[in-house]
N, C-alpha and C. Protein backbone atom coordinates (compact mmCIF):
# COMPACT_ATOMS: atom_id res chain seq x y z
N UNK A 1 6.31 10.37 -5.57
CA UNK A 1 7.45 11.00 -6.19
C UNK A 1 8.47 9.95 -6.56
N UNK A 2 8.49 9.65 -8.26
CA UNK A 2 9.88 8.57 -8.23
C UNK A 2 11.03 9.47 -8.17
N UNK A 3 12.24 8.75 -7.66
CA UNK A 3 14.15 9.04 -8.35
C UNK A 3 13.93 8.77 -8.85
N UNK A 4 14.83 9.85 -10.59
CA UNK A 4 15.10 9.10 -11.29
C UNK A 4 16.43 8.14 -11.01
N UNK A 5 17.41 8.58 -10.24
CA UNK A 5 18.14 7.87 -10.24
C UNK A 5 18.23 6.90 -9.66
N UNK A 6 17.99 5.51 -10.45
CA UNK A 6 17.15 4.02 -9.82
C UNK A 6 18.85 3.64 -9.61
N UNK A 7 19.78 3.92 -8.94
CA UNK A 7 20.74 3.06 -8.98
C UNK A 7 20.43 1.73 -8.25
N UNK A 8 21.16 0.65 -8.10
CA UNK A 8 20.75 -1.09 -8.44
C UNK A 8 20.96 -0.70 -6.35
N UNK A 9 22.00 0.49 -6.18
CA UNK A 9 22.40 -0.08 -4.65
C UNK A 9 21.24 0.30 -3.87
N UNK A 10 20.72 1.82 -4.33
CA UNK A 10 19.38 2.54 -3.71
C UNK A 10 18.41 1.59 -3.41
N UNK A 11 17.90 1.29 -4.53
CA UNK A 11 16.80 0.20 -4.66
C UNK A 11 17.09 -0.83 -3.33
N UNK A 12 18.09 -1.58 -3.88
CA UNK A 12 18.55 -2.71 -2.91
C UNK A 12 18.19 -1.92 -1.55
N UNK A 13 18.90 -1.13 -1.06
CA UNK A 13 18.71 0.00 0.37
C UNK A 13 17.58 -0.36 0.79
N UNK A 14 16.67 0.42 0.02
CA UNK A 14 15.35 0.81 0.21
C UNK A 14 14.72 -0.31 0.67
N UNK A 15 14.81 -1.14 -0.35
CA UNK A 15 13.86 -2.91 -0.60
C UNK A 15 14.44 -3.67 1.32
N UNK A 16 15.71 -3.24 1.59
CA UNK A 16 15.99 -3.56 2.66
C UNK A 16 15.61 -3.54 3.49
N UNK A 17 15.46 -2.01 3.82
CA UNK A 17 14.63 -1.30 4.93
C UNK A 17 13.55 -1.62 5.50
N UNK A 18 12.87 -1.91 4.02
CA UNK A 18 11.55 -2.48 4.05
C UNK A 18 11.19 -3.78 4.68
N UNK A 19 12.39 -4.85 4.66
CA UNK A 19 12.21 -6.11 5.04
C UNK A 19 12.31 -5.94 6.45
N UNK A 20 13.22 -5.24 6.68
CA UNK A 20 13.85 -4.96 8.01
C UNK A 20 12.66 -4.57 9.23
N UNK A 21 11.40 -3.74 8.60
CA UNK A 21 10.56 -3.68 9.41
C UNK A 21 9.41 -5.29 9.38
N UNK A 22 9.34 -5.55 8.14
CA UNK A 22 8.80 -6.76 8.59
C UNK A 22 9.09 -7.94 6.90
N UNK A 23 8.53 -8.82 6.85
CA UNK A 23 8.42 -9.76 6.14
C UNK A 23 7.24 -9.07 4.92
N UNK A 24 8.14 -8.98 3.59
CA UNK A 24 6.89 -8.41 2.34
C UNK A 24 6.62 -9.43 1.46
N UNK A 25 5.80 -9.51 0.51
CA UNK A 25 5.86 -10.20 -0.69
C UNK A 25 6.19 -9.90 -1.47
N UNK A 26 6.94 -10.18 -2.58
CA UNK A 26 7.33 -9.80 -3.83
C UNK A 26 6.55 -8.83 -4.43
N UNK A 27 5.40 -8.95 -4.30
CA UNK A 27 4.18 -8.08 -4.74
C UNK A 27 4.01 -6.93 -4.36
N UNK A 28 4.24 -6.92 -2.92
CA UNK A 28 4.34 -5.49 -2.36
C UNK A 28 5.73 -4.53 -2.14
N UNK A 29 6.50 -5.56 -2.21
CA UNK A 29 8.33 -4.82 -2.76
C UNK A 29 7.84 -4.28 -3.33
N UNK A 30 7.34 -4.95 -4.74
CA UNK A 30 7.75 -4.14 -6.24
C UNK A 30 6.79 -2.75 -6.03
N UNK A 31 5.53 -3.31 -5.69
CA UNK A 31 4.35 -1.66 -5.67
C UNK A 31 4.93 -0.73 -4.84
N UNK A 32 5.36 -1.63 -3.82
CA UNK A 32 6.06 0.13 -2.72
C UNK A 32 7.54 0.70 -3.51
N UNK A 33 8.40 0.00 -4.41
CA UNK A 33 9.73 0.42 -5.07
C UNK A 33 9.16 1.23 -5.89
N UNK A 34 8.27 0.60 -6.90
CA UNK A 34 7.88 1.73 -8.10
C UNK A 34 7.39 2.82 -7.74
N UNK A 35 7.08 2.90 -6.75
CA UNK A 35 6.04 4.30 -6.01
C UNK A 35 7.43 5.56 -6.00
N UNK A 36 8.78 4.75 -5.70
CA UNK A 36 9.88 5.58 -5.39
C UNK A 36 11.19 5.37 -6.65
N UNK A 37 11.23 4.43 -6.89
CA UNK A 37 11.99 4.49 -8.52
C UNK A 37 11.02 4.40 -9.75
N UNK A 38 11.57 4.98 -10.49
CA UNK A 38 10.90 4.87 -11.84
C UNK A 38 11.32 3.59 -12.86
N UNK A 39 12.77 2.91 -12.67
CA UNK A 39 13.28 2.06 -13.54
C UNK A 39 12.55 0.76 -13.17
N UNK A 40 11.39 -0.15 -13.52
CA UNK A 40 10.96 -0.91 -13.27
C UNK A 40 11.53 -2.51 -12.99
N UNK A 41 12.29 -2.06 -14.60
CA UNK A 41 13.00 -3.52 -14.57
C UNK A 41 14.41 -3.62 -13.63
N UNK A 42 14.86 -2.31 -13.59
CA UNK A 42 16.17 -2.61 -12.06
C UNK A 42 15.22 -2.84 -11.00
N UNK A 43 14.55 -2.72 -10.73
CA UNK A 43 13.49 -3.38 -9.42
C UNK A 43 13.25 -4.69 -9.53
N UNK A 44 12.69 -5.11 -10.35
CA UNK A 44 12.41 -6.27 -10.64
C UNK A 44 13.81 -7.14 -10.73
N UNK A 45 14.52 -6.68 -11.11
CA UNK A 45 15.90 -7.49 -11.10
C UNK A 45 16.55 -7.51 -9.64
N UNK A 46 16.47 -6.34 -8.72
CA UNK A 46 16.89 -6.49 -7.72
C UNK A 46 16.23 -7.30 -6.70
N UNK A 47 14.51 -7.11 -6.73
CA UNK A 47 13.76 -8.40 -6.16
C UNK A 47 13.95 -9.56 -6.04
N UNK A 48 14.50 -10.16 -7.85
CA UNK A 48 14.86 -11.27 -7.82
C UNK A 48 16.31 -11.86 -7.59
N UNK A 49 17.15 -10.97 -7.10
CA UNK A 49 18.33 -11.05 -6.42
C UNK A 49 18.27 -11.15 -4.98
N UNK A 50 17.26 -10.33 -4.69
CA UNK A 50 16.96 -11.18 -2.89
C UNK A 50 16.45 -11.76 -2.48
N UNK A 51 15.33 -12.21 -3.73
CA UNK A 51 14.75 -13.72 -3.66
C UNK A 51 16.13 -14.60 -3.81
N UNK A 52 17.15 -14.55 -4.30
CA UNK A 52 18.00 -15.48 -4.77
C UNK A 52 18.49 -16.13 -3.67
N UNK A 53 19.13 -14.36 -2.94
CA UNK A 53 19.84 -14.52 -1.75
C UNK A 53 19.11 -15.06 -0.19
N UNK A 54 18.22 -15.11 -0.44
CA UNK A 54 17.19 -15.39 0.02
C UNK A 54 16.71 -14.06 1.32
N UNK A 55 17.20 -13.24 0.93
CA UNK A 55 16.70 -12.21 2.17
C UNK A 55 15.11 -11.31 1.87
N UNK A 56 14.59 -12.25 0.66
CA UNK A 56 13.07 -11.78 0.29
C UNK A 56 12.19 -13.26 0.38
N UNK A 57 11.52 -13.68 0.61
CA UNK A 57 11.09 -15.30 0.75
C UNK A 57 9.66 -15.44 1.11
N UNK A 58 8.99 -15.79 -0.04
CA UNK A 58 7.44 -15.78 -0.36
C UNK A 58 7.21 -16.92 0.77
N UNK A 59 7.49 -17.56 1.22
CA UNK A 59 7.24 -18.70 2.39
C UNK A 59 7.64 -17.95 3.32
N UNK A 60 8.50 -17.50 4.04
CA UNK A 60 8.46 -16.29 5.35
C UNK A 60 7.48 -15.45 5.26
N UNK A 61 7.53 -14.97 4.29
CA UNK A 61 6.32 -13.93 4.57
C UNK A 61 4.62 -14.88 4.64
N UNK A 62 4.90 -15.84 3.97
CA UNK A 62 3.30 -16.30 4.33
C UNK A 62 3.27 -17.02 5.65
N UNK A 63 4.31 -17.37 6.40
CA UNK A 63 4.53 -17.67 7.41
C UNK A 63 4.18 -17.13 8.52
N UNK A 64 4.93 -15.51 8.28
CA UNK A 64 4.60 -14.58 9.35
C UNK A 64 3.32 -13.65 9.03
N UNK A 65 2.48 -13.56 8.14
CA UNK A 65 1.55 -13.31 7.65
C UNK A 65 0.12 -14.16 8.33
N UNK A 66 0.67 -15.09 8.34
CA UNK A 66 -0.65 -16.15 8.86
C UNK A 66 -0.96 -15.89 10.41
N UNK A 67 0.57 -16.39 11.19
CA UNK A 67 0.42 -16.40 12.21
C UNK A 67 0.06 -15.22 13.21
N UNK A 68 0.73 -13.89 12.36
CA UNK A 68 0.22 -12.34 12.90
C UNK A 68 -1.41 -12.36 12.57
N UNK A 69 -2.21 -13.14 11.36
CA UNK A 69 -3.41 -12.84 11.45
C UNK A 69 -4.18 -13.90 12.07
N UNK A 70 -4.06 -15.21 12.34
CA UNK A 70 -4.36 -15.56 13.94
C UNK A 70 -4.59 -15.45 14.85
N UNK A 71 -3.31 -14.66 15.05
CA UNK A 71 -3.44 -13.79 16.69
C UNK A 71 -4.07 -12.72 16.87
N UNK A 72 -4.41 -11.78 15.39
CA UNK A 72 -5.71 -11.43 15.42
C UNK A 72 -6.93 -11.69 15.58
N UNK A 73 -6.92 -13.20 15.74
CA UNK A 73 -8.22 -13.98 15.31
C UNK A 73 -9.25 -13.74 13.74
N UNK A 74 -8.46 -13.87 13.18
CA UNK A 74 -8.66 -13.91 11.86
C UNK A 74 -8.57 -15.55 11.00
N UNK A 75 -9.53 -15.68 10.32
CA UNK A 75 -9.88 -17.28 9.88
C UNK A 75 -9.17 -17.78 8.42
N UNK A 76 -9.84 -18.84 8.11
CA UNK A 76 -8.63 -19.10 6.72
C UNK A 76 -9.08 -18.77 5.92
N UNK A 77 -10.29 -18.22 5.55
CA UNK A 77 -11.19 -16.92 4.21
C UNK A 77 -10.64 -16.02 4.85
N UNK A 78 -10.54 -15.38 5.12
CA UNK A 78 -9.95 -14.03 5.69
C UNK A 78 -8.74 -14.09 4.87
N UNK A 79 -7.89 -15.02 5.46
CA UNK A 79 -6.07 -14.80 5.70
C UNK A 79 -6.03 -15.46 4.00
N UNK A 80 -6.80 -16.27 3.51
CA UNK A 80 -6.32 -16.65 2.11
C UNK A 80 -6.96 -15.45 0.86
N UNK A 81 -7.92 -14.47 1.32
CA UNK A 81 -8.41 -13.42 0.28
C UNK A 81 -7.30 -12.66 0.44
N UNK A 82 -6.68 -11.99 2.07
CA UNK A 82 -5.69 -11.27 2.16
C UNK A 82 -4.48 -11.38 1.69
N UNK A 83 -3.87 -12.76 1.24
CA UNK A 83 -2.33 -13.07 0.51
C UNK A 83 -2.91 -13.13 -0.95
N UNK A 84 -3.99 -13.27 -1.03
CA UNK A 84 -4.48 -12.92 -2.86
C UNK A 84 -4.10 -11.66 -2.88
N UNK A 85 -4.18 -11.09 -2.56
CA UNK A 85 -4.55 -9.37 -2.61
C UNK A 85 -2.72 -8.82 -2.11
N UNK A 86 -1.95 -9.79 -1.58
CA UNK A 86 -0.71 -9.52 -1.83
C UNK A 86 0.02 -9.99 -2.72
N UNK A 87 -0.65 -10.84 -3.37
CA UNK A 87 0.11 -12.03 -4.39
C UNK A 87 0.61 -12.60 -4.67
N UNK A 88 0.00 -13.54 -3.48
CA UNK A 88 1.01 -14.48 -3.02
C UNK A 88 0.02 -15.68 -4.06
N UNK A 89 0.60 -16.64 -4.38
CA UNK A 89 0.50 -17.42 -5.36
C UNK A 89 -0.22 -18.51 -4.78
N UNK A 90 -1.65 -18.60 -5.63
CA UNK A 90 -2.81 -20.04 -5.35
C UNK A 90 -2.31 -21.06 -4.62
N UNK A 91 -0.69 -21.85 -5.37
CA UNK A 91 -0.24 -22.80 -4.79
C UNK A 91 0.42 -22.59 -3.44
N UNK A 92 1.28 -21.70 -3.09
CA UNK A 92 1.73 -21.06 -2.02
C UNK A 92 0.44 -21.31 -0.62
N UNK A 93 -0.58 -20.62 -1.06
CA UNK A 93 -1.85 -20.41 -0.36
C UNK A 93 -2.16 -21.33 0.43
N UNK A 94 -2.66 -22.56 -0.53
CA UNK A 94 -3.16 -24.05 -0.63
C UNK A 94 -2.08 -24.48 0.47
N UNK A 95 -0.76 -24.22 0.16
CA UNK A 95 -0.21 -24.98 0.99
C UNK A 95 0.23 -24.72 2.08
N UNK A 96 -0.09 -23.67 2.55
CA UNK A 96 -0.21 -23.01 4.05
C UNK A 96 -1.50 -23.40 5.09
N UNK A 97 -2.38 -22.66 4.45
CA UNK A 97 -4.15 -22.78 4.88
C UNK A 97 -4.74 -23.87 4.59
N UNK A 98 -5.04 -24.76 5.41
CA UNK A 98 -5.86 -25.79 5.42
C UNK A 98 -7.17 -25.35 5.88
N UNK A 99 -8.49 -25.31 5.26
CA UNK A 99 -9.43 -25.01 5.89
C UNK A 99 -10.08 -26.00 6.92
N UNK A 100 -9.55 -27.26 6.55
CA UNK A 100 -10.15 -28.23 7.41
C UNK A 100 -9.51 -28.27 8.75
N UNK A 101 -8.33 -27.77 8.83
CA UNK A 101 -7.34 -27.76 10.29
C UNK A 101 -8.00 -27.69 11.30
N UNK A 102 -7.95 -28.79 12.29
CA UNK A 102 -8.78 -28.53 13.49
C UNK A 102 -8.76 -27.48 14.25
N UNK A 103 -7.26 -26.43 13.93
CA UNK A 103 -6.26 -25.55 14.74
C UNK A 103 -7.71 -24.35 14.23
N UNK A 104 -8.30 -24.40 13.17
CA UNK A 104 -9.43 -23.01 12.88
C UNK A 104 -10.33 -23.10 13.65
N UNK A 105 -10.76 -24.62 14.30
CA UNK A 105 -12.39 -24.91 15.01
C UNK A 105 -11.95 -24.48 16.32
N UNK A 106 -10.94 -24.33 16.73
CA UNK A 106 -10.30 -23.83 18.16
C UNK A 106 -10.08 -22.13 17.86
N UNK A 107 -9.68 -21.83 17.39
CA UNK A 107 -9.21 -20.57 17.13
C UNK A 107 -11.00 -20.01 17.25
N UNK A 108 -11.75 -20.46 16.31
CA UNK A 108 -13.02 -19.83 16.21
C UNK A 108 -13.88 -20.22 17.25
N UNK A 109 -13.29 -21.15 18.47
CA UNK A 109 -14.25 -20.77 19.78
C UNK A 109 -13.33 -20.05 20.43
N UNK A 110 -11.97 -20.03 20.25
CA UNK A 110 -11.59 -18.83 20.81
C UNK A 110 -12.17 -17.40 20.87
N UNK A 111 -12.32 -16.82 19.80
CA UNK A 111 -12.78 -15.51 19.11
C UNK A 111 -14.31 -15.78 19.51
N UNK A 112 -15.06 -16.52 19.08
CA UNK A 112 -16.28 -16.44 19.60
C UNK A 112 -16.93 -16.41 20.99
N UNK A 113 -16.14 -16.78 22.00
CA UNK A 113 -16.22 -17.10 23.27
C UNK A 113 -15.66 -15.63 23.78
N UNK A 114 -14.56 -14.87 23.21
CA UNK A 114 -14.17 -13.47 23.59
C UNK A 114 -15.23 -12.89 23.69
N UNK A 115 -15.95 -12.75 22.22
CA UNK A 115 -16.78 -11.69 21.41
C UNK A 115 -18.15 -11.94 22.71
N UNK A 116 -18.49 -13.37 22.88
CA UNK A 116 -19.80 -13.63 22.97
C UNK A 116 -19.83 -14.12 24.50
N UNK A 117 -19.16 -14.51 24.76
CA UNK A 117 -18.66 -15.08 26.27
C UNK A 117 -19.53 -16.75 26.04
N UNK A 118 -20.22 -16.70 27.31
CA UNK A 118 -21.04 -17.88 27.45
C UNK A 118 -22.48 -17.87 27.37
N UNK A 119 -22.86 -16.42 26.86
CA UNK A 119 -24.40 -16.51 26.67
C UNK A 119 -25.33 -16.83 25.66
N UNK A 120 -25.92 -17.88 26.14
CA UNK A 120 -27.11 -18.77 25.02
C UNK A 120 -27.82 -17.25 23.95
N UNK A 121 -27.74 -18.17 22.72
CA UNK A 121 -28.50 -17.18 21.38
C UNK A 121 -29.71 -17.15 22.41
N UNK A 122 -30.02 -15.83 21.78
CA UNK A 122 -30.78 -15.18 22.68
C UNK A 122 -32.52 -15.45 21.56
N UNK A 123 -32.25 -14.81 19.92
CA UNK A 123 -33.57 -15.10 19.16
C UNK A 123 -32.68 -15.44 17.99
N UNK A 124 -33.41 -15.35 16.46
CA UNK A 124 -32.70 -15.20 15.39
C UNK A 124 -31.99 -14.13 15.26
N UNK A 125 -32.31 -12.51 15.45
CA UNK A 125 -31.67 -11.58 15.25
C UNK A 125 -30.40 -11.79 15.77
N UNK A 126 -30.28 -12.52 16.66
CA UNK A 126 -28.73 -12.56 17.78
C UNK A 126 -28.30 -13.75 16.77
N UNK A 127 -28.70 -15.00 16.81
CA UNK A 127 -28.18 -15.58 15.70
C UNK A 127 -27.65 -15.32 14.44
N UNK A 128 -28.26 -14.57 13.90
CA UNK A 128 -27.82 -13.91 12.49
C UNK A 128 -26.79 -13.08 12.71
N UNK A 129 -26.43 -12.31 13.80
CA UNK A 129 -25.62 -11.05 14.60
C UNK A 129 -23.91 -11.85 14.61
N UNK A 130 -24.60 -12.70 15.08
CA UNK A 130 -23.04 -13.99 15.39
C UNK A 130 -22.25 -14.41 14.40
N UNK A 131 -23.43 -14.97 13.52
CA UNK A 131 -22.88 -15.17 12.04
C UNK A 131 -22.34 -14.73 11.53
N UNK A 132 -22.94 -13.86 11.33
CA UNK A 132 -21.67 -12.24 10.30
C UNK A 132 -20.88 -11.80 10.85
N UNK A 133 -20.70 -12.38 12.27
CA UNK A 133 -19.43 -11.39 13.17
C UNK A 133 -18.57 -12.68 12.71
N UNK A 134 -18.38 -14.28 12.86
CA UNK A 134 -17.46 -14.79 12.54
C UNK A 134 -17.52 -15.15 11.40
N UNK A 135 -18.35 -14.91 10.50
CA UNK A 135 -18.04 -15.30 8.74
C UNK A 135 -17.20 -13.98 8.83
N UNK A 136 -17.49 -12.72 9.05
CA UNK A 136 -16.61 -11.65 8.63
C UNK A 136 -15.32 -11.29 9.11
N UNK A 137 -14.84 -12.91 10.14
CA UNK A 137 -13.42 -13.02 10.48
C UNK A 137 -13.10 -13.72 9.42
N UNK A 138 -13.72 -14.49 8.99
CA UNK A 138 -12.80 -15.56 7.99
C UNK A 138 -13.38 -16.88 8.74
N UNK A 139 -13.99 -17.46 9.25
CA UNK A 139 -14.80 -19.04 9.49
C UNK A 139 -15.28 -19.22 8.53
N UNK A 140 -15.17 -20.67 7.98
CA UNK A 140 -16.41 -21.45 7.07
C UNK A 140 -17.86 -21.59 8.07
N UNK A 141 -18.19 -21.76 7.21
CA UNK A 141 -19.96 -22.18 7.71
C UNK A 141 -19.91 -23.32 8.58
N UNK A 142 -19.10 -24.15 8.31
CA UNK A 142 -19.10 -25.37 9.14
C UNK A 142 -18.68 -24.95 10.47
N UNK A 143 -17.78 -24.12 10.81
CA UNK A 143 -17.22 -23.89 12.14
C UNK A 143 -18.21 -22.94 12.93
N UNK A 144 -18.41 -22.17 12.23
CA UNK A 144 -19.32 -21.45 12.73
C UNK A 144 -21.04 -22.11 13.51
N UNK A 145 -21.80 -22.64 12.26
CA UNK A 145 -22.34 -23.97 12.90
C UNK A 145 -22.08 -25.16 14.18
N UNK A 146 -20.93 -25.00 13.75
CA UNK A 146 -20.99 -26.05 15.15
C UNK A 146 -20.77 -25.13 16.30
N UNK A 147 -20.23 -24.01 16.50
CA UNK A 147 -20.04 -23.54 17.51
C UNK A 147 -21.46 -23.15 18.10
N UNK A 148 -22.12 -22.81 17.04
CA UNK A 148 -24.02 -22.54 17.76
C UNK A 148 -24.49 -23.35 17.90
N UNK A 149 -24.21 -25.00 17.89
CA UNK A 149 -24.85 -25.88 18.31
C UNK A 149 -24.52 -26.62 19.25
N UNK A 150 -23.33 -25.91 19.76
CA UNK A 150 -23.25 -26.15 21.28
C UNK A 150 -23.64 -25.58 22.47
C-alpha cells in the first residue's frame, strides 16, 4: 500500500526507523520506501541526504553485514553473492572480502569442526556430504580441501 502523501519529513521518519533497527543499503532503503511512498524521486533525494549526513553509509552496512554473517559462519561466496543481491557495489565488495584472508581458513575449521566434530571421512559419499555442506556456506575449494586433508 503506497501514501500518497510522500512528504520529504515522512519518508525521512520512516527511512529512520529503518536504520534504527539495523544498518541498510541504499538498495534496500529505496525498495522498502517505494513499497510505502509512491514519489520515487523524494526518496531518492532523501536517501541521498542521509547518505550526505551520513546517517545511511554503504561501508557500515557492509561492515555490519559481514561480521553478523561470520558469526553465522557464513564464507566470502556466500557474504559477497549476498551484498550483490543488496547492491552493494563490486568495488565496495572487493574491498571488504578478501577471499584469500587467512581469517576464512579459520572460520571454515571453525564451522566444519562444529558440523563434523573430529571424525575421519568415513567413504566418498561422506566426502561429497562435507563438501556441499561448506561450499554451501560460502568456502572456496581451496579451504575446503585443505580442511579434508587434514
Amino acid at each position: 500500500m503506497k501514501n500518497l502523501a510522500s512528504s520529504d519529513a515522512s519518508i525521512k521518519n520512516a527511512a529512520l526507523a529503518l536504520l534504527a533497527r539495523r544498518e541498510h543499503s541504499k538498495y534496500e532503503l529505496a525498495s522498502k520506501l517505494s513499497r510505502k511512498f509512491s514519489d520515487a524521486q523524494k526518496v531518492q533525494q532523501e536517501l541521498d541526504a542521509l547518505a550526505k549526513d551520513n546517517l545511511q553509509s554503504e561501508e557500515r552496512f557492509v561492515e555490519s553485514f559481514i561480521r553478523a554473517k561470520k558469526n553465522h559462519g557464513k564464507g566470502p561466496k556466500f557474504i559477497k553473492q549476498e551484498l550483490r543481491q543488496r547492491g552493494v557495489s563490486e568495488y565496495l565488495i572487493a574491498s571488504y572480502v578478501y577471499e584469500n584472508d587467512e581469517d576464512w581458513l579459520e572460520l571454515a575449521k571453525q564451522v566444519y569442526t562444529k558440523k563434523f566434530g573430529m571424525t575421519p571421512v568415513a567413504d566418498s559419499k561422506d566426502k561429497a556430504r562435507r563438501i556441499r555442506f561448506m561450499v554451501s556456506r560460502g568456502f572456496s575449494a581451496d579451504n575446503v580441501m585443505s580442511l579434508l586433508s587434514n
